[in-house]
PDB file of N, CA and C in Angstrom:
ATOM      1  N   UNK A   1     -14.378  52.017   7.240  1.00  0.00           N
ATOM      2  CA  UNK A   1     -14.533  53.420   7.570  1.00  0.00           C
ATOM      3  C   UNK A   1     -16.008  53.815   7.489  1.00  0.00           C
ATOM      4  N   UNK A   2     -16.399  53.618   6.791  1.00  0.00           N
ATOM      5  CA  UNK A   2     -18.238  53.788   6.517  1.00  0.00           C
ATOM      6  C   UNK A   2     -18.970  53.140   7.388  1.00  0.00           C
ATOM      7  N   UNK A   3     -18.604  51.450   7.880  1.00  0.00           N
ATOM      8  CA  UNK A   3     -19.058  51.235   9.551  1.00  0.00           C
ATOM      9  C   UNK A   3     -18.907  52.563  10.178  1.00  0.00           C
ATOM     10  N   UNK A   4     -18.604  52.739  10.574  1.00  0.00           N
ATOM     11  CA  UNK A   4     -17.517  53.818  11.394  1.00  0.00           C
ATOM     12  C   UNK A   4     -18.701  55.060  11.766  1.00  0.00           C
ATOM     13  N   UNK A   5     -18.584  55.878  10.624  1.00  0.00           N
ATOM     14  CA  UNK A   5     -19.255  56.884  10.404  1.00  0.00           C
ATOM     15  C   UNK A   5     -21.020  56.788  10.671  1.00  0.00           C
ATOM     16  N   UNK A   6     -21.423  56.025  10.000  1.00  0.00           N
ATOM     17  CA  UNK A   6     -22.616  54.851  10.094  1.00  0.00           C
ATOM     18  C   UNK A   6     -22.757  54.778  11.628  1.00  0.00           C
ATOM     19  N   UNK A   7     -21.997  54.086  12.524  1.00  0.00           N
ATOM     20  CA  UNK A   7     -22.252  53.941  13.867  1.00  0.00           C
ATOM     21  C   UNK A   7     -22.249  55.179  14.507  1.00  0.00           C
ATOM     22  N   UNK A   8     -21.154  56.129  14.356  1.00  0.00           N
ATOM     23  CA  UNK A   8     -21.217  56.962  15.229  1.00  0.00           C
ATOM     24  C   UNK A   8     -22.069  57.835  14.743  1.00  0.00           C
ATOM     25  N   UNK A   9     -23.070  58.087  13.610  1.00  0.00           N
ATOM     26  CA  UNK A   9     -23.943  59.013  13.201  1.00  0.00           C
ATOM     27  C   UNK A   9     -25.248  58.227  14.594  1.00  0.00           C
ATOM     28  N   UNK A  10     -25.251  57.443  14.113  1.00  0.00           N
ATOM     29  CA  UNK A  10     -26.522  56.295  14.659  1.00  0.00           C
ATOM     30  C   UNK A  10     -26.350  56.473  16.859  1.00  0.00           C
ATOM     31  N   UNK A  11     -25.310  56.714  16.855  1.00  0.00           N
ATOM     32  CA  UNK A  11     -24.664  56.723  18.706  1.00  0.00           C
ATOM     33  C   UNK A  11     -24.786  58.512  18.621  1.00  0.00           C
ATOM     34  N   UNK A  12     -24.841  59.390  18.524  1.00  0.00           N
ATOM     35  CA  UNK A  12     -25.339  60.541  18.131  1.00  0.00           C
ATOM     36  C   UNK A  12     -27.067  60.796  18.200  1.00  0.00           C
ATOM     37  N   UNK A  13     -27.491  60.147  17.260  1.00  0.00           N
ATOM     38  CA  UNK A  13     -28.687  59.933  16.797  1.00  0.00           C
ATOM     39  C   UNK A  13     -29.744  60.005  18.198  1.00  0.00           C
ATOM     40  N   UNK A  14     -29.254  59.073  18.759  1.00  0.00           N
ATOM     41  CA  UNK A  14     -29.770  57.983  20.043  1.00  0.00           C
ATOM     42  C   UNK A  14     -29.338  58.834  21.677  1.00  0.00           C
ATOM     43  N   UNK A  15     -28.250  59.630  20.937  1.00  0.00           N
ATOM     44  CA  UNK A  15     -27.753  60.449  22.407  1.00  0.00           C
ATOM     45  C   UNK A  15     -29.530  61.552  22.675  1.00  0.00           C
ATOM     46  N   UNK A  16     -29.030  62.482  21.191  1.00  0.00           N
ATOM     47  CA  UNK A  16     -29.998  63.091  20.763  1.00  0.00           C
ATOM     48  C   UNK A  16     -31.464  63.286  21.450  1.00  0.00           C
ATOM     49  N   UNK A  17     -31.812  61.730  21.231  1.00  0.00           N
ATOM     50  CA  UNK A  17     -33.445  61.402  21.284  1.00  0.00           C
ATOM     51  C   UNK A  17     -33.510  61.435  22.977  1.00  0.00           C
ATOM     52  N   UNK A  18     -32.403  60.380  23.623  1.00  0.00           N
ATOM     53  CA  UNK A  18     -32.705  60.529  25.003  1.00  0.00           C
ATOM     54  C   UNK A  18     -32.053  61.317  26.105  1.00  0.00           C
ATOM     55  N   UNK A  19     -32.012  62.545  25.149  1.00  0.00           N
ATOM     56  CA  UNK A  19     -31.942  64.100  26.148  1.00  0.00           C
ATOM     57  C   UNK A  19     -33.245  64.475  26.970  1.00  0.00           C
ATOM     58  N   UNK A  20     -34.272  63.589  26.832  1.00  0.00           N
ATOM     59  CA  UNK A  20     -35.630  64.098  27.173  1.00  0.00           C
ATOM     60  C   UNK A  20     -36.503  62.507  26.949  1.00  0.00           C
ATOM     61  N   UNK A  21     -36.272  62.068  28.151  1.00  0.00           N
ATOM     62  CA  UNK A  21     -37.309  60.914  28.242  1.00  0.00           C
ATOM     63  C   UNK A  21     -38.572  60.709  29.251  1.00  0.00           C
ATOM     64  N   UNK A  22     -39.436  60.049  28.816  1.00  0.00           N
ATOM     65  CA  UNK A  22     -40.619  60.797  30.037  1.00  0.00           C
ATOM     66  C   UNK A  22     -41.537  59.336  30.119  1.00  0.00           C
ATOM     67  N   UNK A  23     -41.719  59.282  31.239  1.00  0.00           N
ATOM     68  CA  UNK A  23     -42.055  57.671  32.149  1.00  0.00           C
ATOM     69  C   UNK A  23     -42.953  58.047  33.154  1.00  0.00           C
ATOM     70  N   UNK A  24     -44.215  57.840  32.779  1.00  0.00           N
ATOM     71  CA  UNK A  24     -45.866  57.894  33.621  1.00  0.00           C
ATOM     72  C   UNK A  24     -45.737  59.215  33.807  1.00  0.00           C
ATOM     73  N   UNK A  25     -46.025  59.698  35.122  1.00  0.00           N
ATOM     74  CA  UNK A  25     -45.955  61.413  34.854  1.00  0.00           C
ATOM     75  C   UNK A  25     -44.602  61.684  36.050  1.00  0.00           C
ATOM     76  N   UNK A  26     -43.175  61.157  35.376  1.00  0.00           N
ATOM     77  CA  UNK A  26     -41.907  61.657  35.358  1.00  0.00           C
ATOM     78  C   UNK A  26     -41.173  61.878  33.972  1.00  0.00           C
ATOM     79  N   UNK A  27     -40.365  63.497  34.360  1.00  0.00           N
ATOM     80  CA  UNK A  27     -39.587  63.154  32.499  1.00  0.00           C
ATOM     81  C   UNK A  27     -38.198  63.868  33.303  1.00  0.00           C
ATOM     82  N   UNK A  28     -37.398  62.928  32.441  1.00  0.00           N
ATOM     83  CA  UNK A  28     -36.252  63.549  32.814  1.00  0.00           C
ATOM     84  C   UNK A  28     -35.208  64.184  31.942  1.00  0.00           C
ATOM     85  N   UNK A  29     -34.671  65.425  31.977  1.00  0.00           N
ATOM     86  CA  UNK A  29     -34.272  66.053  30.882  1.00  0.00           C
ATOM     87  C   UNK A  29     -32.845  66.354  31.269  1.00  0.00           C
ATOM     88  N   UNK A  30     -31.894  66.404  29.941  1.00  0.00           N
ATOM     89  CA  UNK A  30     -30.371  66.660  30.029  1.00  0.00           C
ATOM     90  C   UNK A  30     -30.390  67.756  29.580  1.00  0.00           C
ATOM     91  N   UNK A  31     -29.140  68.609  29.713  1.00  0.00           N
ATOM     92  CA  UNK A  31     -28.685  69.911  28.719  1.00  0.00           C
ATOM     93  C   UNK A  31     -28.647  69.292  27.320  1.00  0.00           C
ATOM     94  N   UNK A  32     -28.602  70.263  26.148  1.00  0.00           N
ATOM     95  CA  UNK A  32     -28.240  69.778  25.084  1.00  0.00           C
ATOM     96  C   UNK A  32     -29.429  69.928  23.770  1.00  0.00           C
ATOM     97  N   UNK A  33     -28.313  69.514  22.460  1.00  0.00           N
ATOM     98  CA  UNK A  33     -29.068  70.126  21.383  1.00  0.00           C
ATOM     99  C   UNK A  33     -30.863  69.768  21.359  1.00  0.00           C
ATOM    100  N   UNK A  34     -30.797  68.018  21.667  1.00  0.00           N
ATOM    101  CA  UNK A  34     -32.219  67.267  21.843  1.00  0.00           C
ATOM    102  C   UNK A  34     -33.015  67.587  22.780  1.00  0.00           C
ATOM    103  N   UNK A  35     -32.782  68.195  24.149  1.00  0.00           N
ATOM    104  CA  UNK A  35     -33.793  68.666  24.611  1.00  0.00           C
ATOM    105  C   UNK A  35     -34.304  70.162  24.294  1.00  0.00           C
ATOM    106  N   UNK A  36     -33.394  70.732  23.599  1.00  0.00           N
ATOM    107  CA  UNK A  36     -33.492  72.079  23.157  1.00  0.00           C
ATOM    108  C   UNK A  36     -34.788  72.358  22.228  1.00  0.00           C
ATOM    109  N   UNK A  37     -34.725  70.807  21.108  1.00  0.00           N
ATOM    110  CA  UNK A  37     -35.226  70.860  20.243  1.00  0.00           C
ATOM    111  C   UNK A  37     -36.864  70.161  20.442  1.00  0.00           C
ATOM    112  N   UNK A  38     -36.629  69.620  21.684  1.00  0.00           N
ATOM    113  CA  UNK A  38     -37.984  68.541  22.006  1.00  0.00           C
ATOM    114  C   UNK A  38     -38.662  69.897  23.069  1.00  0.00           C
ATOM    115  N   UNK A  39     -37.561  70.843  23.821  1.00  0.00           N
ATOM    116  CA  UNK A  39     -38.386  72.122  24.468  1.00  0.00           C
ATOM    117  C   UNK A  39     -39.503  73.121  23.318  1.00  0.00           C
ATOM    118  N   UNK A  40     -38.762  73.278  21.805  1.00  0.00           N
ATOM    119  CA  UNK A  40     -38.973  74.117  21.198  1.00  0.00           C
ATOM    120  C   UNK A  40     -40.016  73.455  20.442  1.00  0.00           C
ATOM    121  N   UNK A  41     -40.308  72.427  20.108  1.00  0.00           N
ATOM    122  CA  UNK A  41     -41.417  71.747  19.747  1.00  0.00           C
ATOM    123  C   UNK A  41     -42.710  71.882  20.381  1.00  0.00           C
ATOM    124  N   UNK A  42     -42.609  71.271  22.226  1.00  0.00           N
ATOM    125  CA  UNK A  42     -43.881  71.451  22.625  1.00  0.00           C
ATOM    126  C   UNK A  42     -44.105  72.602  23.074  1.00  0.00           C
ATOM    127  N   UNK A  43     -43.213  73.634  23.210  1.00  0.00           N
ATOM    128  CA  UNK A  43     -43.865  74.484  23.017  1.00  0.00           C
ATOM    129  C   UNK A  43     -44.622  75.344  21.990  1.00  0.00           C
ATOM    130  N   UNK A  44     -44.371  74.972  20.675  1.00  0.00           N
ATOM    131  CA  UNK A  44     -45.015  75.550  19.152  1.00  0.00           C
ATOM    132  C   UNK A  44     -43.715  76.905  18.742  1.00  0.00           C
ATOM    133  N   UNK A  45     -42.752  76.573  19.353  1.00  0.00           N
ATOM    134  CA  UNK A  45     -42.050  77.831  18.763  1.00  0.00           C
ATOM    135  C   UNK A  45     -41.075  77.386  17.577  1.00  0.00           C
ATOM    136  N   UNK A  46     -41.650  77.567  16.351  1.00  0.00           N
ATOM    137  CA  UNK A  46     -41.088  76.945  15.247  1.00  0.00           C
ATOM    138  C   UNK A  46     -39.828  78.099  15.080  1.00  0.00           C
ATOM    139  N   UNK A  47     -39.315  79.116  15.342  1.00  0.00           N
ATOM    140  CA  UNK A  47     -38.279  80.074  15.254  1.00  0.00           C
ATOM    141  C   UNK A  47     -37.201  79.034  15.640  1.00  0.00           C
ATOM    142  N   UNK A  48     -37.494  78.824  17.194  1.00  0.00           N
ATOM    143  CA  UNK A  48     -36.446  78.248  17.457  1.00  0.00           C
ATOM    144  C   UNK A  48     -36.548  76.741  17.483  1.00  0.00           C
ATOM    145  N   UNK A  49     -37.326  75.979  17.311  1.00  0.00           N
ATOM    146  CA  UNK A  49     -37.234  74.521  16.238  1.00  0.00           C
ATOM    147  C   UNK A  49     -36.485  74.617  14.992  1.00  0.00           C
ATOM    148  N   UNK A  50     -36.283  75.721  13.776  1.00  0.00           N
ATOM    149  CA  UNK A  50     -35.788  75.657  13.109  1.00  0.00           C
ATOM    150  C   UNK A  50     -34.221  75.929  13.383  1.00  0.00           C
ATOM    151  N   UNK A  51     -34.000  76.888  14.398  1.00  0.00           N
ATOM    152  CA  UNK A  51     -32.610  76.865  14.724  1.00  0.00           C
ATOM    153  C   UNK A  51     -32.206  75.486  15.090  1.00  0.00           C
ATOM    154  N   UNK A  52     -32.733  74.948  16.174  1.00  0.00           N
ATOM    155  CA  UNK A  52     -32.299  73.792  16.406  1.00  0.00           C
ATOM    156  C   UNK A  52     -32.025  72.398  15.729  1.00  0.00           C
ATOM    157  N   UNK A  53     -32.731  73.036  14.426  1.00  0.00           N
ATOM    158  CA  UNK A  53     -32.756  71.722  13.358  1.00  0.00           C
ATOM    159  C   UNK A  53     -31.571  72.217  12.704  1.00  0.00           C
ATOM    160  N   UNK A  54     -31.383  73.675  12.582  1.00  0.00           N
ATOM    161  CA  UNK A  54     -30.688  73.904  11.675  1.00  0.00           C
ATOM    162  C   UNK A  54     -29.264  73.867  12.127  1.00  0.00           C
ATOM    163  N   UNK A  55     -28.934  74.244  13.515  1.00  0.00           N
ATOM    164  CA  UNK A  55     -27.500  74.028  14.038  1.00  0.00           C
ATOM    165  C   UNK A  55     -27.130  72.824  14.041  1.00  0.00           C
ATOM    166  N   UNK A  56     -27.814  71.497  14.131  1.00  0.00           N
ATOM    167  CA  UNK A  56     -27.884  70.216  14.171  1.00  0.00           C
ATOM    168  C   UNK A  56     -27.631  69.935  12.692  1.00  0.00           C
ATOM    169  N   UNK A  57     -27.972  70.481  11.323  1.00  0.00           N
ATOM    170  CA  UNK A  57     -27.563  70.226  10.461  1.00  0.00           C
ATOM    171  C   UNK A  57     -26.032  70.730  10.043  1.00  0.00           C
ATOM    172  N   UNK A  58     -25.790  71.935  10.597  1.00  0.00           N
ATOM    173  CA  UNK A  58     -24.628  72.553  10.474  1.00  0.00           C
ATOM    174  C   UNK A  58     -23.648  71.788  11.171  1.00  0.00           C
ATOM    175  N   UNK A  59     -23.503  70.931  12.008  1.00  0.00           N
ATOM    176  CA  UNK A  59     -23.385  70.623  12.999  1.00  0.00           C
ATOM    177  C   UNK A  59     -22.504  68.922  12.127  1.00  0.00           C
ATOM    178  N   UNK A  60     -23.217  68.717  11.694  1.00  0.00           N
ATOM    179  CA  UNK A  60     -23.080  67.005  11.073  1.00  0.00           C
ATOM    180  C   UNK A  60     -22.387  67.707   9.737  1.00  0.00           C
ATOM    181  N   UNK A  61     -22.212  68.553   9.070  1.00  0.00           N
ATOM    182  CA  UNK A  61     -21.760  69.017   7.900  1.00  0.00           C
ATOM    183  C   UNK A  61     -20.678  68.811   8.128  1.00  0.00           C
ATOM    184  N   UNK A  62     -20.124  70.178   9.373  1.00  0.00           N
ATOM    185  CA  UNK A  62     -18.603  70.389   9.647  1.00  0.00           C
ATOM    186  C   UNK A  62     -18.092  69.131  10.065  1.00  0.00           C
ATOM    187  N   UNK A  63     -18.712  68.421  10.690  1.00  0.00           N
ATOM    188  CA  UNK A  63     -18.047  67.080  11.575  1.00  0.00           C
ATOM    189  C   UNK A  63     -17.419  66.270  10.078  1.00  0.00           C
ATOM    190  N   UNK A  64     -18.703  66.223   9.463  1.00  0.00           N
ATOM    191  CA  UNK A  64     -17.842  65.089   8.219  1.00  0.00           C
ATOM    192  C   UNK A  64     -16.980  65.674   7.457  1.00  0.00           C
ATOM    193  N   UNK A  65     -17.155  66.928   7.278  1.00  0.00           N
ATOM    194  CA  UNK A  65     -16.126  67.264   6.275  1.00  0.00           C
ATOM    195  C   UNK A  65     -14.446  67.646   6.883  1.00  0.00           C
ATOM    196  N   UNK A  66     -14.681  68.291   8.300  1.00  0.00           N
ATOM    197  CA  UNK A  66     -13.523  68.208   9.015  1.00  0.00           C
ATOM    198  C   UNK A  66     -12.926  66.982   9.560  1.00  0.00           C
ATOM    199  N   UNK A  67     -13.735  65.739  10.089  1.00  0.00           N
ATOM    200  CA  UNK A  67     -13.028  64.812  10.686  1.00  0.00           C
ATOM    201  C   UNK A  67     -13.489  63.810   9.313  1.00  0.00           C
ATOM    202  N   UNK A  68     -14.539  63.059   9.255  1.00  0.00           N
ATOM    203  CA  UNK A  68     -15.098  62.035   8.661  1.00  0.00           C
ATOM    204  C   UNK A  68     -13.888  61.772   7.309  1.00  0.00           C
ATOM    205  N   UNK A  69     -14.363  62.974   6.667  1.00  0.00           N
ATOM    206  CA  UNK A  69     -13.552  62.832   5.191  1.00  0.00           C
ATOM    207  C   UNK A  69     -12.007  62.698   5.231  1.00  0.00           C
ATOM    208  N   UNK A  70     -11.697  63.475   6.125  1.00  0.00           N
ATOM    209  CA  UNK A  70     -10.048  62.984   6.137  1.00  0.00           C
ATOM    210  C   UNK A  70      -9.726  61.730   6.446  1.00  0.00           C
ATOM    211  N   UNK A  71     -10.598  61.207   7.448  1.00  0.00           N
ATOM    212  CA  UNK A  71     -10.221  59.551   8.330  1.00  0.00           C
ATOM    213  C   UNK A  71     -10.112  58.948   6.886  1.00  0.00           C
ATOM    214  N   UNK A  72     -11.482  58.670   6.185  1.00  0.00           N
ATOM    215  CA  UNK A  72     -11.845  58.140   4.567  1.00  0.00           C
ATOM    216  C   UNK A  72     -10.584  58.475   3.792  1.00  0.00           C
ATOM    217  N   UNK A  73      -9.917  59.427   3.724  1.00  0.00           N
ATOM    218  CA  UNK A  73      -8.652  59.927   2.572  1.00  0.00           C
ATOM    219  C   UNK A  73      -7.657  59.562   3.177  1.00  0.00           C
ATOM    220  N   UNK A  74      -7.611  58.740   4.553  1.00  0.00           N
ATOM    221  CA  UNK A  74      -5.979  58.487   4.537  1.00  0.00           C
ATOM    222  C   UNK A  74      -6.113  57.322   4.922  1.00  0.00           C
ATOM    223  N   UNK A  75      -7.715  56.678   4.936  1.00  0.00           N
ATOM    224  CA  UNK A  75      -8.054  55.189   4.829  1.00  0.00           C
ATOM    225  C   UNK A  75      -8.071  54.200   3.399  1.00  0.00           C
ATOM    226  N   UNK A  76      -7.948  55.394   2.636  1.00  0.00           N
ATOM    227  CA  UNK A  76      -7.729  54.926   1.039  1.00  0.00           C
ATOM    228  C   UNK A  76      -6.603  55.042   0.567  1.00  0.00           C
ATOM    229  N   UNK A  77      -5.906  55.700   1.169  1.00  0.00           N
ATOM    230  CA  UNK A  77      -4.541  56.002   1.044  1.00  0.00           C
ATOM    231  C   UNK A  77      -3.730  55.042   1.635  1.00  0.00           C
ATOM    232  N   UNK A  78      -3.799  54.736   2.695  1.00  0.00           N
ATOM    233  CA  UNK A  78      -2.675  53.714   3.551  1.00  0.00           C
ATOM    234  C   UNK A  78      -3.424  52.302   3.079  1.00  0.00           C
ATOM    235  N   UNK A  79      -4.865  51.818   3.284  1.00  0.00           N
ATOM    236  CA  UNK A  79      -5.289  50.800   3.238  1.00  0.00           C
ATOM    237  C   UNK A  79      -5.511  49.882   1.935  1.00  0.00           C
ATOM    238  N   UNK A  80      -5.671  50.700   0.579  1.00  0.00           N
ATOM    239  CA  UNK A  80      -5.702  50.023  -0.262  1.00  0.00           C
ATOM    240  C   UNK A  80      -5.343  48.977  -0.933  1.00  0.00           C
ATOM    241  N   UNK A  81      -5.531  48.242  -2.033  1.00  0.00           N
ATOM    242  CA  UNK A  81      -4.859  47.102  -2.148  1.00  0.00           C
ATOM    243  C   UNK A  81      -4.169  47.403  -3.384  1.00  0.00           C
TER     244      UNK A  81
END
């Protein structure tokens, strides 16, 4: 289960980063939290850099505690030895 969580934090992670990739003078950008946050950067607007850090933290909270932790409590539950 901790693989698990581990990977899909890490496949997240990686979605994230290449919302906004940029190759000689082409960049190509997706909707979404990572380009939101790579817009709010170069532009110097730390208001909304901090939102974006901060919904992104809110964001990974609810996920583990709504999905993550239950998978873990009924993976200890059924799987144990």
């Amino acid at each position: 289960m901790t693989g698990g969580i581990t990977a899909a934090g890490g496949a997240w992670n990686a979605s994230i980063v290449a919302e906004v990739v940029a190759y000689h003078h082409t960049t190509l950008t997706a909707t979404g939290l990572g380009a939101y946050i790579v817009g709010a950067s170069n532009a110097g607007d730390k208001a909304k850099l901090i939102c974006g850090v901060a919904v992104m933290a809110v964001y990974v909270v609810v996920v583990n505690r709504v999905f993550w932790r239950r998978l873990y409590r009924l993976a200890e539950t059924r799987y144990s030895l």
